[in-house]
Protein backbone atom coordinates (compact mmCIF):
# COMPACT_ATOMS: atom_id res chain seq x y z
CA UNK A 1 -17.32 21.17 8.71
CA UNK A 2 -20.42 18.95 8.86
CA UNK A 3 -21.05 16.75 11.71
CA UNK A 4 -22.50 13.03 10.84
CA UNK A 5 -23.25 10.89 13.98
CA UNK A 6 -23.17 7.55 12.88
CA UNK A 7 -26.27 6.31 14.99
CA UNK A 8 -28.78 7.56 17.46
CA UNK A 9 -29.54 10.74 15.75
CA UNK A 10 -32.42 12.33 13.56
CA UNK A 11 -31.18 12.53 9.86
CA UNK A 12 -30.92 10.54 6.55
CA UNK A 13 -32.72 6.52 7.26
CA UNK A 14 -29.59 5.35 4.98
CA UNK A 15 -26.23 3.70 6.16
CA UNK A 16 -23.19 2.68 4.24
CA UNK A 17 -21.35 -0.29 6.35
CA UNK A 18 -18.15 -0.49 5.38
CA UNK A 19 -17.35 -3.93 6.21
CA UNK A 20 -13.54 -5.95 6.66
CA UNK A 21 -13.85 -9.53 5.16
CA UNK A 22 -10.87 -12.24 6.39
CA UNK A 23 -7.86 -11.93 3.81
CA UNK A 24 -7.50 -15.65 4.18
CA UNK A 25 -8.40 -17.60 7.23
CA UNK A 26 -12.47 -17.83 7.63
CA UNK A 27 -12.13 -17.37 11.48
CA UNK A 28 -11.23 -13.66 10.98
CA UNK A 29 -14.80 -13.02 10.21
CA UNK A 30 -15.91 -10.95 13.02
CA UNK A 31 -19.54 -11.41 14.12
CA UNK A 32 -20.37 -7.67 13.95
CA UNK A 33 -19.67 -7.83 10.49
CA UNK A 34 -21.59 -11.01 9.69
CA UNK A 35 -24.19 -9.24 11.53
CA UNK A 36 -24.47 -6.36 9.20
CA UNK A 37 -23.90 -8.19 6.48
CA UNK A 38 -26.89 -10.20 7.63
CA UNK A 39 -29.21 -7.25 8.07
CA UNK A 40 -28.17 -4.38 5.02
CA UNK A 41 -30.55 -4.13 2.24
CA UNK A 42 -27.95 -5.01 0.12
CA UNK A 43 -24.35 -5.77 -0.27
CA UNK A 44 -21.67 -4.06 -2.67
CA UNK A 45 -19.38 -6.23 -3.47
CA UNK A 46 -15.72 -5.70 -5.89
CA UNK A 47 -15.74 -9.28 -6.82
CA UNK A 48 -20.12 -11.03 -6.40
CA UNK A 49 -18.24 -14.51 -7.12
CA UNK A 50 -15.91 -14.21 -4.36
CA UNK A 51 -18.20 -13.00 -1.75
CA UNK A 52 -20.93 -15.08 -2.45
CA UNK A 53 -18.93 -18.29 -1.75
CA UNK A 54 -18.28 -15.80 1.85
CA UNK A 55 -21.89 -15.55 2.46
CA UNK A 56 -22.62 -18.56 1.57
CA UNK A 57 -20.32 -20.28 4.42
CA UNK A 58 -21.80 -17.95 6.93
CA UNK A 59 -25.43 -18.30 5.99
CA UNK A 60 -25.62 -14.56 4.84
CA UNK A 61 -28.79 -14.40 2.11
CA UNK A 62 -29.46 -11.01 0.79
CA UNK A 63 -29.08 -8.85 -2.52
CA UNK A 64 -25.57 -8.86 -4.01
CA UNK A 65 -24.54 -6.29 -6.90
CA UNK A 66 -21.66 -5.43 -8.14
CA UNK A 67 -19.31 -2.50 -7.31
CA UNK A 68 -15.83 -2.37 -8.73
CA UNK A 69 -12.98 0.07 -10.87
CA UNK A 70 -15.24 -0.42 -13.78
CA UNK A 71 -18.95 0.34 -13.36
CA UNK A 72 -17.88 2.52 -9.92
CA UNK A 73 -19.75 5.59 -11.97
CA UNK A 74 -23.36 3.80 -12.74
CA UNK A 75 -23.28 1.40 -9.54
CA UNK A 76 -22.03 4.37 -7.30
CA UNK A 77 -25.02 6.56 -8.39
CA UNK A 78 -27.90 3.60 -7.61
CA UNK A 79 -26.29 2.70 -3.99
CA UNK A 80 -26.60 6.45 -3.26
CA UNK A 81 -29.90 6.12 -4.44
CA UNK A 82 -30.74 3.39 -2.16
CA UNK A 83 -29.57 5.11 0.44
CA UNK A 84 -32.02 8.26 -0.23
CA UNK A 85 -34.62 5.83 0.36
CA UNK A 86 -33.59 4.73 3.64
CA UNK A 87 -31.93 1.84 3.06
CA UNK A 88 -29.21 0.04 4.31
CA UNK A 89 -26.19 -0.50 2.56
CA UNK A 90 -22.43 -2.96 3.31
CA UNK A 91 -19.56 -2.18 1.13
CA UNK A 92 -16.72 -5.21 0.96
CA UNK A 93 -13.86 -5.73 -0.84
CA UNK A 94 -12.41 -9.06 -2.34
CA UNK A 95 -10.69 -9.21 0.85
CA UNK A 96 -9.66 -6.98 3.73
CA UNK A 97 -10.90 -3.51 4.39
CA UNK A 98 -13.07 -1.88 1.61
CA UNK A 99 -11.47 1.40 0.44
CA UNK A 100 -7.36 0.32 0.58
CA UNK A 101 -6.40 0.02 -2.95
CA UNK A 102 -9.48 -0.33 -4.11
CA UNK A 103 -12.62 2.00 -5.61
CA UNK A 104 -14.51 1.63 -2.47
CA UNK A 105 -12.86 5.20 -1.36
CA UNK A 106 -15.18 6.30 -4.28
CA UNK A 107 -18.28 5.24 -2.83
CA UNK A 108 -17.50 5.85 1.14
CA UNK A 109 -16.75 9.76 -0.74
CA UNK A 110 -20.25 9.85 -2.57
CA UNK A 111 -21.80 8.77 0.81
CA UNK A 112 -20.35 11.33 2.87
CA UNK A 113 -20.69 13.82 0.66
CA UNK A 114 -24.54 13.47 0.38
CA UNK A 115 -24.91 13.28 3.98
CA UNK A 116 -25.18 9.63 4.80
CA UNK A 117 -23.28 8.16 7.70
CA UNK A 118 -20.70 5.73 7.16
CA UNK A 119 -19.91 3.07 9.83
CA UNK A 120 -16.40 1.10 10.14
CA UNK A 121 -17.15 -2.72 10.54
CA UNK A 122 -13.19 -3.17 11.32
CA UNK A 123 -11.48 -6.21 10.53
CA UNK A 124 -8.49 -8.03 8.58
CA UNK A 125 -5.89 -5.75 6.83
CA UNK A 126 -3.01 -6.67 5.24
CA UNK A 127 -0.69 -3.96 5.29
CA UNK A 128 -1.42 -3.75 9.05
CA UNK A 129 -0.88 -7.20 9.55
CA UNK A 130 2.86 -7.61 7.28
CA UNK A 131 3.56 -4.32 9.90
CA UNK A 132 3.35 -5.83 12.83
CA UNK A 133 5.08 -8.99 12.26
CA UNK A 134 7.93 -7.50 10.43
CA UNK A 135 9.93 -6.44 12.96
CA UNK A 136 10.81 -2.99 11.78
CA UNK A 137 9.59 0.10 13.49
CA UNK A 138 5.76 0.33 13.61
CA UNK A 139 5.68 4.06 15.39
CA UNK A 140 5.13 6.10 12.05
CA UNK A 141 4.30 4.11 8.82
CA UNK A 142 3.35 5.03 5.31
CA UNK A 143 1.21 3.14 3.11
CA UNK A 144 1.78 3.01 -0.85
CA UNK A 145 -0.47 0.69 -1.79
CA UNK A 146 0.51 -0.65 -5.58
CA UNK A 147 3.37 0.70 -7.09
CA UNK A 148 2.54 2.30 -10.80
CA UNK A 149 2.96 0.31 -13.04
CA UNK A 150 4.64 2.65 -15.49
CA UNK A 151 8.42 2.66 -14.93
CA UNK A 152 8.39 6.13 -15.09
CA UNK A 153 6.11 6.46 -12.54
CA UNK A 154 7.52 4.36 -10.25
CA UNK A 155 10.34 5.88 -10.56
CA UNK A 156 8.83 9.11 -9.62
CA UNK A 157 7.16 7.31 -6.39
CA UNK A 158 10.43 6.13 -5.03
CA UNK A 159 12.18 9.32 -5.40
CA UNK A 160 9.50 11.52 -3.70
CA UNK A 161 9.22 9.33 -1.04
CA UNK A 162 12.75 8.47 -0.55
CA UNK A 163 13.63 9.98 2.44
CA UNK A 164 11.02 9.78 4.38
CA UNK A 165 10.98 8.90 7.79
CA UNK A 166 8.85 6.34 8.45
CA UNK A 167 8.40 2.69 7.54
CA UNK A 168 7.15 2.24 4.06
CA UNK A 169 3.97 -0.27 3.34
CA UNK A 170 3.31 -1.41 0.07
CA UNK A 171 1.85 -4.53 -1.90
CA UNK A 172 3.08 -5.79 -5.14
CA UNK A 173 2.01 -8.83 -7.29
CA UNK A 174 4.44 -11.72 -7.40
CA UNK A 175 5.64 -11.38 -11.13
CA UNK A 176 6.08 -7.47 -10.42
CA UNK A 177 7.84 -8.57 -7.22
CA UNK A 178 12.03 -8.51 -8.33
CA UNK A 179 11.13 -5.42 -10.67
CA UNK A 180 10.40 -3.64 -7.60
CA UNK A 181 12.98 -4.79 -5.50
CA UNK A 182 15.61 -3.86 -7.60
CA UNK A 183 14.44 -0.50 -8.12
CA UNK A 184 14.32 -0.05 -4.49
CA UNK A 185 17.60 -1.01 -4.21
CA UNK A 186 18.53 1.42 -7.09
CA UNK A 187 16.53 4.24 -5.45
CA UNK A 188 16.54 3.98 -1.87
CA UNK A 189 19.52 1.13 -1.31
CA UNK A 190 20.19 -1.59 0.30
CA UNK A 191 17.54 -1.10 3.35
CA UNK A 192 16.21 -3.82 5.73
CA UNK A 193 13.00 -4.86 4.51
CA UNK A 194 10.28 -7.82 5.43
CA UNK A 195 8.44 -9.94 2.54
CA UNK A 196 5.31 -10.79 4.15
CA UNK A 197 3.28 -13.44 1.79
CA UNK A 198 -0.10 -15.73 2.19
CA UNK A 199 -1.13 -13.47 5.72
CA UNK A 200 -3.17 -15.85 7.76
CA UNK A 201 -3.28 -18.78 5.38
CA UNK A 202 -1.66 -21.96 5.56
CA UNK A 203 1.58 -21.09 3.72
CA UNK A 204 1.90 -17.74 5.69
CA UNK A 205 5.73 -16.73 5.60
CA UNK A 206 7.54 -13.71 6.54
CA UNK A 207 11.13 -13.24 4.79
CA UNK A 208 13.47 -10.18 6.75
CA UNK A 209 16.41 -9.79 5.47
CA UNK A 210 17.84 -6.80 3.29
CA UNK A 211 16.83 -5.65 -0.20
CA UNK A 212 19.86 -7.72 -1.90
CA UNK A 213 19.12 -10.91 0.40
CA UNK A 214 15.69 -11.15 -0.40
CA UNK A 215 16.82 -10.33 -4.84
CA UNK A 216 19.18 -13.56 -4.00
CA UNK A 217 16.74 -15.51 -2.19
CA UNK A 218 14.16 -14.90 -4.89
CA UNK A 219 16.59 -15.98 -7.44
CA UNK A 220 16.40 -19.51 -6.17
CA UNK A 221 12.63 -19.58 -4.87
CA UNK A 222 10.35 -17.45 -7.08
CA UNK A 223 7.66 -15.08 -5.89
CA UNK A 224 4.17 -16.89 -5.18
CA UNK A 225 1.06 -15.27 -3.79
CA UNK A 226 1.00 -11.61 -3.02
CA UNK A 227 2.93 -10.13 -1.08
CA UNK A 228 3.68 -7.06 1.29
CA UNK A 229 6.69 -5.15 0.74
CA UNK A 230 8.03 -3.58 4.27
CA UNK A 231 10.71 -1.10 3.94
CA UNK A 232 12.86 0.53 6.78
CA UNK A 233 12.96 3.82 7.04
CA UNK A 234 16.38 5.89 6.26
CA UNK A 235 18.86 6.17 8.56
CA UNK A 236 18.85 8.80 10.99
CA UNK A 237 21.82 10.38 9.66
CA UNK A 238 20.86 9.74 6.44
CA UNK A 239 17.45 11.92 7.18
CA UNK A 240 19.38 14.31 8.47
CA UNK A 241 21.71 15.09 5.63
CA UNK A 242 18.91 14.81 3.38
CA UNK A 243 17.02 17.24 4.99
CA UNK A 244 20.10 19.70 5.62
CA UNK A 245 19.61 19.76 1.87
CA UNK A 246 23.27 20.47 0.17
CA UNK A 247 24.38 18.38 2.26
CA UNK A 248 27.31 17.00 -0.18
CA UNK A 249 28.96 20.63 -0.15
CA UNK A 250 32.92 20.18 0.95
CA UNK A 251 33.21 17.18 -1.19
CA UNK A 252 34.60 16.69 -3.82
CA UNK A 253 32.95 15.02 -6.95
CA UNK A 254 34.53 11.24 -6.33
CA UNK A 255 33.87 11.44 -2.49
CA UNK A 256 30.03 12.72 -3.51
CA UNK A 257 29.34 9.73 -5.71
CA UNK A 258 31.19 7.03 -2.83
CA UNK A 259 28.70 9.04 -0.04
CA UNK A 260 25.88 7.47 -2.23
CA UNK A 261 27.73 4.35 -2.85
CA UNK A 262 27.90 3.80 0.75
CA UNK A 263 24.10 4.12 1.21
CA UNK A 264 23.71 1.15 -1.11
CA UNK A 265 23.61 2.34 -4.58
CA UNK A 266 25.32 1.49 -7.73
CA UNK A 267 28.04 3.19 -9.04
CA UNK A 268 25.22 4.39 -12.03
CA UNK A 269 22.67 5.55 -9.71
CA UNK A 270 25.24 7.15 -7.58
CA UNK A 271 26.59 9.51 -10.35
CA UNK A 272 23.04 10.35 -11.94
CA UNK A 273 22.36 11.46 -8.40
CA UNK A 274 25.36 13.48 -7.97
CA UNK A 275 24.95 15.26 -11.41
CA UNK A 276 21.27 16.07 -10.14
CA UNK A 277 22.37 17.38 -6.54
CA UNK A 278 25.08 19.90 -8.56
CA UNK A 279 23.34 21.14 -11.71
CA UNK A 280 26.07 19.48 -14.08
CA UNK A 281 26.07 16.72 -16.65
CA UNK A 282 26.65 13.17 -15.74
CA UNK A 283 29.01 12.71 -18.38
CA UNK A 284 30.59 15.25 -16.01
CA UNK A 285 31.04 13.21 -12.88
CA UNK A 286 31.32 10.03 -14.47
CA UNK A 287 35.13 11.55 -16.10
CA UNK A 288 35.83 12.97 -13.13
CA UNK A 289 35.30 9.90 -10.84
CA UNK A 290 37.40 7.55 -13.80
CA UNK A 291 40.45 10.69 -13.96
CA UNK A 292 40.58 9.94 -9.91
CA UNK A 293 41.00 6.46 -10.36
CA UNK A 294 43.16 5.74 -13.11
């Protein structure tokens, strides 16, 4: 374990800042973090266009460089290298808190690692933010982030994390945003969810409903701006069988595929699923559900 007091004690001169900028609305600028932004030695910044125009509105003159998914290797090694001279250094993001979905993790890890403290200048967030206001439970969350983008990826995601219990927190892009909805709805069913879009600007809108009302609602207003994806967590019972594990023994094949129809799944899903839980082919389940129902 090492022990890194973030002020008042005898070490390393340096200090990484890692500083929340407003994820819309100006007035969310707190004036601790103008403050440091104001005093560091120089600012690391994903996006130098977009937070110029910030410090520019708040009167903040200083060095800017550029710290982002791309040069995170050659710019992460020179900010450490500032900070072995004593400097001072405040890490922002295009908007929000540095380090959520975005390389700043990389650099807060560097600056740790060598011994350097690294101070919270808290702020906006926008996964915090959709939580709060979407009216699902807020006790025990989970954060995704951004979805892969490779299907089978995703698709690996949402099963691993399908019966969690807790909310779910993600963001997703607006042309990714039906793709992902119906693939929650294929994976995890028809759950209540909240579409949280534009936080704190003008358009701000928050759309609760479940997974097939919001598909339908989408279908006649398309996606704009990004959004935050809030998804219940499984029902209680739902946990529980899942967690009982063979939890489907005692029925037979056509009543294991309707238990999954009844969480919300497609008759497809439902018998890929059912194949999985018993070892056997879906070709399998699929005859025997069709032999029950002719």
């Amino acid at each position: 374990m090492h022990r890194i007091r973030s002020f008042g004690e005898d070490g390393p001169a340096g200090r990484l800042y890692v500083v929340a900028t407003p994820i819309g609305n100006l007035e969310d600028m707190t004036p601790r973090a103008i403050r440091a932004l104001k005093e560091a030695d120089c600012i690391a910044a994903e996006d130098t266009r977009r937070t110029r125009q910030l410090m520019t509105h708040f009167g903040i003159s200083g060095r800017l460089v550029s710290y982002h998914e791309h040069n995170k290797r050659a710019s992460g090694a020179e900010l450490i290298r500032m900070l072995a001279e004593g400097k001072t250094v405040a890490l922002v993001s295009d908007a929000g808190m540095p380090g959520i979905s975005d390389p700043g993790q990389e650099l807060v890890r560097l600056a740790a690692e060598s011994g350097f403290p690294v101070v919270p200048i808290p702020g906006a967030n926008a996964a915090l933010a959709a939580l709060v206001v979407s009216g699902l439970a807020t006790d025990r969350f989970l954060f995704l982030g951004f979805l892969p983008r490779d299907n089978k990826e995703r698709r690996a995601v949402l099963e691993r994390y399908r019966s969690v219990s807790a909310t779910v927190v993600l963001y997703e892009a607006p042309h990714r945003l039906v793709r992902t909805l119906e693939q929650l709805l294929d994976h995890w069913g028809d759950r209540r969810i909240a579409l949280v879009r534009e936080l704190t600007k003008l358009h701000e809108e928050v759309l609760r409903g479940t997974v097939r009302e919001a598909l339908q609602e989408l279908a006649e207003r398309p996606p704009r701006g990004e959004y935050v994806v809030v998804v219940e967590a499984p029902a209680a019972a739902e946990t529980a069988q899942e967690e009982n594990g063979r939890w489907w023994e005692g029925l037979a094949v056509p009543e294991h595929v309707r238990a999954y129809e009844a969480r919300g799944l497609d008759r497809k899903e439902a018998i890929r699923r059912t194949a999985a839980d018993r070892g056997v082919p879906k070709r399998d389940v699929y005859n025997e559900v069709v032999r029950t129902e002719d």
